[in-house]
PDB file of N, CA and C in Angstrom:
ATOM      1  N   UNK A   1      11.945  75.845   4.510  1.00  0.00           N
ATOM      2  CA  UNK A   1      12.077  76.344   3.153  1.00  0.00           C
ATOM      3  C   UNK A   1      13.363  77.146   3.036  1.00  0.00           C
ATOM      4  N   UNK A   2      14.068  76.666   2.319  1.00  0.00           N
ATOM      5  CA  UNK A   2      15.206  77.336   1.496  1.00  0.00           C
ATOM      6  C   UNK A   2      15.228  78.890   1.730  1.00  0.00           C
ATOM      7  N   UNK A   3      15.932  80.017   2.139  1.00  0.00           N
ATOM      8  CA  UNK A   3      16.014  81.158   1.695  1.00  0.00           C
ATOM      9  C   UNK A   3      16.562  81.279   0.233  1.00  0.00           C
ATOM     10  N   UNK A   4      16.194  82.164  -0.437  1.00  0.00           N
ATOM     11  CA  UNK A   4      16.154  82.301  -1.997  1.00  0.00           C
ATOM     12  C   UNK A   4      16.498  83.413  -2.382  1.00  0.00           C
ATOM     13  N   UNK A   5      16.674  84.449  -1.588  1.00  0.00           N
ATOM     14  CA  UNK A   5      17.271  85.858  -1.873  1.00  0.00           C
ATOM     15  C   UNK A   5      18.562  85.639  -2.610  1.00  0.00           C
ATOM     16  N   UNK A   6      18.784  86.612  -3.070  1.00  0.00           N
ATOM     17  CA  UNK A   6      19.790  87.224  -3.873  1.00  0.00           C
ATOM     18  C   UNK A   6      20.955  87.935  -2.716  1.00  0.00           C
ATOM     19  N   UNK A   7      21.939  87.894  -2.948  1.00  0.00           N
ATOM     20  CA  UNK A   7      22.957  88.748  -1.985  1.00  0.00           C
ATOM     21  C   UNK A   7      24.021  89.300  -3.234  1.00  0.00           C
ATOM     22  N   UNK A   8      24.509  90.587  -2.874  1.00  0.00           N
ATOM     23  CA  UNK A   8      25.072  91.046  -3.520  1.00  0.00           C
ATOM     24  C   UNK A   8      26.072  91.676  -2.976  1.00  0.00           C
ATOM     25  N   UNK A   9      27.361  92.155  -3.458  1.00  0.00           N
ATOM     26  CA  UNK A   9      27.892  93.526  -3.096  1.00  0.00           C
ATOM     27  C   UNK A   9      28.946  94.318  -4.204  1.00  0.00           C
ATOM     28  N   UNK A  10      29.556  94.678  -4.323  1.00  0.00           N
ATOM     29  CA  UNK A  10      30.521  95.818  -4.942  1.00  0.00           C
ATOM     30  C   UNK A  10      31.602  95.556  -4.370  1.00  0.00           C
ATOM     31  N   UNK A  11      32.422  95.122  -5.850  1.00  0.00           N
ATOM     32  CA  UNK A  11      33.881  94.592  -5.824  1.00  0.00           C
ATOM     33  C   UNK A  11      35.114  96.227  -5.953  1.00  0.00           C
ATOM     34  N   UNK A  12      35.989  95.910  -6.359  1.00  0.00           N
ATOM     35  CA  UNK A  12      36.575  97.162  -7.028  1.00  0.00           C
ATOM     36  C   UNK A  12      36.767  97.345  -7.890  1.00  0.00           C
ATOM     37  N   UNK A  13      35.938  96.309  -8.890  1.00  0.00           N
ATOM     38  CA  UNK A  13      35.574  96.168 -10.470  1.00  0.00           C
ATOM     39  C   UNK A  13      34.142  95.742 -10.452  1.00  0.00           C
ATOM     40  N   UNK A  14      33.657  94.787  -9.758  1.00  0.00           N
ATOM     41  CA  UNK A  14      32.332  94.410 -10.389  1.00  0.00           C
ATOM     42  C   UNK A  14      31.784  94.624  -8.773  1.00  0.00           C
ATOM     43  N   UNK A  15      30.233  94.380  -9.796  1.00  0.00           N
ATOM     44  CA  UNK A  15      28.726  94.069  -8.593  1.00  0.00           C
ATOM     45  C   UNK A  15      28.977  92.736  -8.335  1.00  0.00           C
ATOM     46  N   UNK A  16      28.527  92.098  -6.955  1.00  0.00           N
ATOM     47  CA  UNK A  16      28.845  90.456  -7.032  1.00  0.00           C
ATOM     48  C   UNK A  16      27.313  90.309  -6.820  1.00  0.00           C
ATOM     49  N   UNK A  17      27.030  89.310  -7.331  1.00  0.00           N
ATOM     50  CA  UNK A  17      25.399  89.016  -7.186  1.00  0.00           C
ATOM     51  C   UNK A  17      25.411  87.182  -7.214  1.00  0.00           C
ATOM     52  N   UNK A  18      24.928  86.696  -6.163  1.00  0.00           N
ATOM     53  CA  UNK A  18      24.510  85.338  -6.169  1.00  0.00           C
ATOM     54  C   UNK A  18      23.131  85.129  -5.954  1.00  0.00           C
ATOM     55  N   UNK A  19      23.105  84.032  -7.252  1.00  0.00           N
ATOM     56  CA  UNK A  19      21.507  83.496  -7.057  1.00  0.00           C
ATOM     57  C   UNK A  19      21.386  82.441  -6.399  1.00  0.00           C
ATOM     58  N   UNK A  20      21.150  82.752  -4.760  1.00  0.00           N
ATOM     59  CA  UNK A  20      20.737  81.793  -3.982  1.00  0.00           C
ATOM     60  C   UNK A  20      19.708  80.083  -4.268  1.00  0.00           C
ATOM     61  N   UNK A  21      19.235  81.076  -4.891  1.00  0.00           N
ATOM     62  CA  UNK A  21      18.325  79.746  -5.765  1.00  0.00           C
ATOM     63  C   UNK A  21      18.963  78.720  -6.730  1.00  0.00           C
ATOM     64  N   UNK A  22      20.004  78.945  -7.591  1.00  0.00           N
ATOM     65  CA  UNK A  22      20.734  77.856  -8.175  1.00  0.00           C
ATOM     66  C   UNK A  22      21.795  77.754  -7.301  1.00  0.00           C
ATOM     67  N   UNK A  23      22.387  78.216  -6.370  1.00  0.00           N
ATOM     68  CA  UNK A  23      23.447  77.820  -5.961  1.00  0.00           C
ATOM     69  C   UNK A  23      23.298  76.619  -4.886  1.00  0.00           C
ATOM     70  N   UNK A  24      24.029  75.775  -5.569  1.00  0.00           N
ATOM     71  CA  UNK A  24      24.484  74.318  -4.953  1.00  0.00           C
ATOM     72  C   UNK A  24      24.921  73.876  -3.820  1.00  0.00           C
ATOM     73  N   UNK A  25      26.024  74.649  -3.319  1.00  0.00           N
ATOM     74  CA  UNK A  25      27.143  74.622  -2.488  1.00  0.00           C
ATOM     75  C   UNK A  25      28.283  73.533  -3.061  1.00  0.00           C
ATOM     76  N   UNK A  26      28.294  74.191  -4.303  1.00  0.00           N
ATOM     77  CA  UNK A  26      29.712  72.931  -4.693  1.00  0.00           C
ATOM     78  C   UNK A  26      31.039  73.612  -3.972  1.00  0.00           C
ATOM     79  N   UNK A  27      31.055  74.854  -3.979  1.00  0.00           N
ATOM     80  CA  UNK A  27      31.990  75.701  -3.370  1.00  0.00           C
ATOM     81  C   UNK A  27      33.315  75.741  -3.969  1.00  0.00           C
ATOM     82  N   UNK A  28      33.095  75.826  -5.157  1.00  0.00           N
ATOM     83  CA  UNK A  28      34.203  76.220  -6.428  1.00  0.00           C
ATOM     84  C   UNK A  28      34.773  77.956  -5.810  1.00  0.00           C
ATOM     85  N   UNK A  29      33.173  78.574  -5.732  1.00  0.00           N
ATOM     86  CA  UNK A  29      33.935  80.111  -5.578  1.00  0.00           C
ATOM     87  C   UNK A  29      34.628  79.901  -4.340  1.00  0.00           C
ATOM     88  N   UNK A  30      34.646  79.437  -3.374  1.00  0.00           N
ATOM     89  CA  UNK A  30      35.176  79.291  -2.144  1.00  0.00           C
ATOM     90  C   UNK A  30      36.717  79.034  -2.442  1.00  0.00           C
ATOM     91  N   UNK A  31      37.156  78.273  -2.995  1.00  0.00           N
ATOM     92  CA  UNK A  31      38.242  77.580  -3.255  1.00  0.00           C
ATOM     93  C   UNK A  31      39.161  78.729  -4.105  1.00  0.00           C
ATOM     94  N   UNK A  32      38.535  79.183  -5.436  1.00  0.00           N
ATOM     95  CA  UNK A  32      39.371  80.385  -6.094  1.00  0.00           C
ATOM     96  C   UNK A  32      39.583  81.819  -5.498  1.00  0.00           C
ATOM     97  N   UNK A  33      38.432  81.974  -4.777  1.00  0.00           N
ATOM     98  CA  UNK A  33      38.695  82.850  -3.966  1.00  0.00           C
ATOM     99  C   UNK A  33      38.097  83.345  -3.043  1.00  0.00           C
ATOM    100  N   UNK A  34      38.907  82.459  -1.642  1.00  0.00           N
ATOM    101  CA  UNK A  34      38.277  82.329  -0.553  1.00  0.00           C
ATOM    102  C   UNK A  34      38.171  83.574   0.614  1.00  0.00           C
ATOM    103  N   UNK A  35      38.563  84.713   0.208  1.00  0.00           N
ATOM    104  CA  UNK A  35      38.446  86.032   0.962  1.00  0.00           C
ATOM    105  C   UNK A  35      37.570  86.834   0.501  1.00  0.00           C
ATOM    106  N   UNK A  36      36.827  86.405  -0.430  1.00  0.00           N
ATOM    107  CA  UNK A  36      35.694  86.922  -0.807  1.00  0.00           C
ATOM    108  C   UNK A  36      34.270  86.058  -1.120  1.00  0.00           C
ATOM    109  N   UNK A  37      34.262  84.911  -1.308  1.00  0.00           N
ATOM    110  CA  UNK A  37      33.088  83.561  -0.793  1.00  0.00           C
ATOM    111  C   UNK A  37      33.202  82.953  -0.269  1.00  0.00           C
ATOM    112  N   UNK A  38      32.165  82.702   1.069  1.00  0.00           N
ATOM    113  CA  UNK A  38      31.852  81.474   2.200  1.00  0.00           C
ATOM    114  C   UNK A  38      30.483  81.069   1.672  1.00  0.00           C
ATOM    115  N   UNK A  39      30.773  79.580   2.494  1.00  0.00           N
ATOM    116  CA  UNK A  39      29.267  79.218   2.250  1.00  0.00           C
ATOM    117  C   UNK A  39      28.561  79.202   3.837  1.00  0.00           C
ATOM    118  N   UNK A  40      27.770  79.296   3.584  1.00  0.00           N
ATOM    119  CA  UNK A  40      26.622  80.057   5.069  1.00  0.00           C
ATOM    120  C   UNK A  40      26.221  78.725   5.510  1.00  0.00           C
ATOM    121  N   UNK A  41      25.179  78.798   6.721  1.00  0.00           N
ATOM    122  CA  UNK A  41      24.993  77.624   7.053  1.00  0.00           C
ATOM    123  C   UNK A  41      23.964  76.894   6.518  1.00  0.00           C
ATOM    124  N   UNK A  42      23.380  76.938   5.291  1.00  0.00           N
ATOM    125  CA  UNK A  42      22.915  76.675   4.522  1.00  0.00           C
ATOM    126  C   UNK A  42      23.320  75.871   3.319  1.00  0.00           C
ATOM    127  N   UNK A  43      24.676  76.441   3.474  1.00  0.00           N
ATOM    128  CA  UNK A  43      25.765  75.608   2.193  1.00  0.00           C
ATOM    129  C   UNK A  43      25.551  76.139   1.099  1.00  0.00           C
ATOM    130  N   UNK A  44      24.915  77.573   0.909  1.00  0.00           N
ATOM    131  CA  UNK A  44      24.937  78.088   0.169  1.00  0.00           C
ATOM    132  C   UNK A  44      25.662  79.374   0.098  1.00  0.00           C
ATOM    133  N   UNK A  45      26.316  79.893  -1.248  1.00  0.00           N
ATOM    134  CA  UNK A  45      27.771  81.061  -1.283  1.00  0.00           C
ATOM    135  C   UNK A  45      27.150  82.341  -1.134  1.00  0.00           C
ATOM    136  N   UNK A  46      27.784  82.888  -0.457  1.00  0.00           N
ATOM    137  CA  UNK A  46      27.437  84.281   0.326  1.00  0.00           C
ATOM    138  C   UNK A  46      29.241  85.044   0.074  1.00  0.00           C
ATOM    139  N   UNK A  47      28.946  86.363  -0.227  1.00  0.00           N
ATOM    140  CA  UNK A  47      29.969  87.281  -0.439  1.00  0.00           C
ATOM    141  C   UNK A  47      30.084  88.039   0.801  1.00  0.00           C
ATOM    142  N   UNK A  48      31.774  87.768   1.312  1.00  0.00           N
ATOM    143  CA  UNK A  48      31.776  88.157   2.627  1.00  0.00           C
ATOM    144  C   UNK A  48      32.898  89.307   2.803  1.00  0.00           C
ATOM    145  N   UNK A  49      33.626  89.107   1.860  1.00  0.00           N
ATOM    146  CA  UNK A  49      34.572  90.809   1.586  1.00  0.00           C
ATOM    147  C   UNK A  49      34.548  91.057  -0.302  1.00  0.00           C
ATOM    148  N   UNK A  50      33.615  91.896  -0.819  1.00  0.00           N
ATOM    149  CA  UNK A  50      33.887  92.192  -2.291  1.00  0.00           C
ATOM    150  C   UNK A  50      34.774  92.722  -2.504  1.00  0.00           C
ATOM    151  N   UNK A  51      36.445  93.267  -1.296  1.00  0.00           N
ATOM    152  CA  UNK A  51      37.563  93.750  -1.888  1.00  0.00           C
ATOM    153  C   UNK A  51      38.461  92.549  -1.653  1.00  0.00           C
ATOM    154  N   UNK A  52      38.048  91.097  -1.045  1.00  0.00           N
ATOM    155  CA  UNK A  52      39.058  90.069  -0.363  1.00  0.00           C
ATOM    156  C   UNK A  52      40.292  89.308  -1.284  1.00  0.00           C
ATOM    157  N   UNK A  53      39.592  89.210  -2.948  1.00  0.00           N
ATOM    158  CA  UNK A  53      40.592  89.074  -3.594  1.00  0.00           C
ATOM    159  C   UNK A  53      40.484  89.670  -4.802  1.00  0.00           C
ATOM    160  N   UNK A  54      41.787  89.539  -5.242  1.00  0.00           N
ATOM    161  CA  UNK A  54      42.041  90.429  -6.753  1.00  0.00           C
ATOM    162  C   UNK A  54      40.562  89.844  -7.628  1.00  0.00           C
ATOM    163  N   UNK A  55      40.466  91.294  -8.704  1.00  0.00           N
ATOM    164  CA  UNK A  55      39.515  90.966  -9.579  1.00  0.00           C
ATOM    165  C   UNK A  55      39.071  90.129 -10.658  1.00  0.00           C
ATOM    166  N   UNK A  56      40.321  89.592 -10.938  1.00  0.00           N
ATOM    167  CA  UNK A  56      40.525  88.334 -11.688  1.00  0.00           C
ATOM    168  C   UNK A  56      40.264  86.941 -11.192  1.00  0.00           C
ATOM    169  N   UNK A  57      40.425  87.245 -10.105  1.00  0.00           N
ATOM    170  CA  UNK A  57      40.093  85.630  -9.089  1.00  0.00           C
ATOM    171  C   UNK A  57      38.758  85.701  -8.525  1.00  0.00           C
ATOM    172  N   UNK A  58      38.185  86.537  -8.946  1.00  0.00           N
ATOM    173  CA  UNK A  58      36.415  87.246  -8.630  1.00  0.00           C
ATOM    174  C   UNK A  58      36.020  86.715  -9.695  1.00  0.00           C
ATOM    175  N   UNK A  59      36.486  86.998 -11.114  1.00  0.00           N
ATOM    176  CA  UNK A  59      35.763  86.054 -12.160  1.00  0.00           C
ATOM    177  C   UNK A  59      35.543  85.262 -12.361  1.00  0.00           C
ATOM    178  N   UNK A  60      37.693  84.459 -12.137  1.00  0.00           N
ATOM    179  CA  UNK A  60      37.708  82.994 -11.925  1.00  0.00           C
ATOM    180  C   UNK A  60      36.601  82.402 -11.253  1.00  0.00           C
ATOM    181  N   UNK A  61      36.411  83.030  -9.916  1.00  0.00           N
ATOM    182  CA  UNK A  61      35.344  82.249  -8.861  1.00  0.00           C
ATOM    183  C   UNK A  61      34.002  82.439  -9.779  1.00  0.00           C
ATOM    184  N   UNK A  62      33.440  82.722 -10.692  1.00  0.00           N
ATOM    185  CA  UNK A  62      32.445  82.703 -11.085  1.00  0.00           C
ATOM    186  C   UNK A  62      32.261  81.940 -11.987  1.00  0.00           C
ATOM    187  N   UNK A  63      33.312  82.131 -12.412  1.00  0.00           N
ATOM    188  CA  UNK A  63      33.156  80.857 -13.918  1.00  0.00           C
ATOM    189  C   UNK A  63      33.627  79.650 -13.688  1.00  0.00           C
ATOM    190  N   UNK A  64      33.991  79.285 -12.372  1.00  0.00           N
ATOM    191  CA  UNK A  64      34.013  78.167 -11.842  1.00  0.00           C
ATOM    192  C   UNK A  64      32.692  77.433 -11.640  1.00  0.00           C
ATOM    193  N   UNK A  65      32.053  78.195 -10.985  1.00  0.00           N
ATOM    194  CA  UNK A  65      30.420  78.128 -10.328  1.00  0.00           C
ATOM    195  C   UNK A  65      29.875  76.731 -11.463  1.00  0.00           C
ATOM    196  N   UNK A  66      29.557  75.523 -11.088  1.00  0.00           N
ATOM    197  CA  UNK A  66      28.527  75.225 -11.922  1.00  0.00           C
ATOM    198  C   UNK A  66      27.355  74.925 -12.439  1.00  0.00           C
ATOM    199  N   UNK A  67      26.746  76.144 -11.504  1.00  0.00           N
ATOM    200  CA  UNK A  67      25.150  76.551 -12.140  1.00  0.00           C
ATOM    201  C   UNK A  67      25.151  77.413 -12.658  1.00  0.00           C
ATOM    202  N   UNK A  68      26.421  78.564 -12.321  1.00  0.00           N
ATOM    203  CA  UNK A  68      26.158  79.626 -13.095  1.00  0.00           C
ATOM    204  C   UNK A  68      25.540  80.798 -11.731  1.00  0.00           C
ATOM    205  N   UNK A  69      25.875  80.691 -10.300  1.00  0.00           N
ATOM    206  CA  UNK A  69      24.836  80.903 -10.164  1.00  0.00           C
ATOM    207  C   UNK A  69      25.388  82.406  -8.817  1.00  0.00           C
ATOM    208  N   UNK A  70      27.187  83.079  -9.447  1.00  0.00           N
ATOM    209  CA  UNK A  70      27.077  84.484  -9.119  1.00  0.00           C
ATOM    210  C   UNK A  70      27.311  85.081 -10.818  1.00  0.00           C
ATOM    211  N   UNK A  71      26.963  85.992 -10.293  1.00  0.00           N
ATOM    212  CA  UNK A  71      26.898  86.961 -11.714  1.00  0.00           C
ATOM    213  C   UNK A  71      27.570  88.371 -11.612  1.00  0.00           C
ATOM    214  N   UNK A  72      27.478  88.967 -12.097  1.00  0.00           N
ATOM    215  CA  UNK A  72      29.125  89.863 -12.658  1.00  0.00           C
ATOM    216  C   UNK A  72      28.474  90.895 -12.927  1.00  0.00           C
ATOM    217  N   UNK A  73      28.672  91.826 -12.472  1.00  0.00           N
ATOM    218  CA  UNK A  73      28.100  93.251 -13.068  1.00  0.00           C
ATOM    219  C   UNK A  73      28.906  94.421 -13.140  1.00  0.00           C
ATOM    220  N   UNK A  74      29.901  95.034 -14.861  1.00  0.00           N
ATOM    221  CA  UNK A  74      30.894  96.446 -13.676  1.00  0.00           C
ATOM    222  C   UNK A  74      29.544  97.515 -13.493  1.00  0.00           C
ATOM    223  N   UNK A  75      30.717  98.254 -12.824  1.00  0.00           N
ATOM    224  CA  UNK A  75      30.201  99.731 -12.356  1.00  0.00           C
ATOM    225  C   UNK A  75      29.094 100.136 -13.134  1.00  0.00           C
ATOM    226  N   UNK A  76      28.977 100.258 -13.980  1.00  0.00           N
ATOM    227  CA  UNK A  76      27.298 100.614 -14.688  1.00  0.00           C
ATOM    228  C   UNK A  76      26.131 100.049 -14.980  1.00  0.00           C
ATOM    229  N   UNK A  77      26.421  99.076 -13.996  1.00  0.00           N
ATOM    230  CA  UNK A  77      25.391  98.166 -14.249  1.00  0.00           C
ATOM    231  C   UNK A  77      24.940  96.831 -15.433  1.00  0.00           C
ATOM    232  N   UNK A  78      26.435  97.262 -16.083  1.00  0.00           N
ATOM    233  CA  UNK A  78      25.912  95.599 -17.456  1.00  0.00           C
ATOM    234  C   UNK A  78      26.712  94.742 -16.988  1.00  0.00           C
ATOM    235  N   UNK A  79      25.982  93.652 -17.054  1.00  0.00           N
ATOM    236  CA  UNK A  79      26.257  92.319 -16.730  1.00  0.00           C
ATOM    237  C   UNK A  79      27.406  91.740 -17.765  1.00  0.00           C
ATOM    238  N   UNK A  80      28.534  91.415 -17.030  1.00  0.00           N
ATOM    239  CA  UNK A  80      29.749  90.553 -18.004  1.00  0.00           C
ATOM    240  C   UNK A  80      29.966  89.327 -17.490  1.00  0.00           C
ATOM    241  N   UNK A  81      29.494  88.510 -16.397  1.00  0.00           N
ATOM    242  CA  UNK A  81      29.094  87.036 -16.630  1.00  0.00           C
ATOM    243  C   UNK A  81      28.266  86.902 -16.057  1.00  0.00           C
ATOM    244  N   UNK A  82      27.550  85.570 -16.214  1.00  0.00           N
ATOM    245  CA  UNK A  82      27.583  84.466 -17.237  1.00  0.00           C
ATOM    246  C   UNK A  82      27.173  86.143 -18.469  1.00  0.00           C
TER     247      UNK A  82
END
């Protein structure tokens, strides 16, 4: 069975949060920005430095995603993607 947890961490703008559960392993975030998503041996995206690339290429990598499936949170906790 699939692990399904959630992994998260703290960028130097946002919360990074992936939902293990939709994520695919298409590995879009990998590609925009690969110092901050790998995919595990599962083939699913795991956040492995939340300072690895600029914060703009943290979004990019999200809105690449196509399940939708890290999510964006700044510093106070509200969600700005999806």
């Amino acid at each position: 069975m699939a692990d399904t947890a959630n992994t998260s961490s703290d960028s130097g703008k946002y919360k990074i949060k992936v939902d293990r559960a939709k994520c695919i392993g298409a590995a879009s975030c990998v590609g925009v920005a690969p110092s901050t998503f790998k995919l595990d041996e599962e083939n699913k995206a795991i956040v492995v430095d939340e300072n690895g690339d600029l914060s703009d290429n943290i979004l990019l990598a999200a809105k690449s995603c196509p399940t939708q499936a890290i999510i964006l949170f700044d510093k106070n906790g509200k969600q700005i993607y999806p």
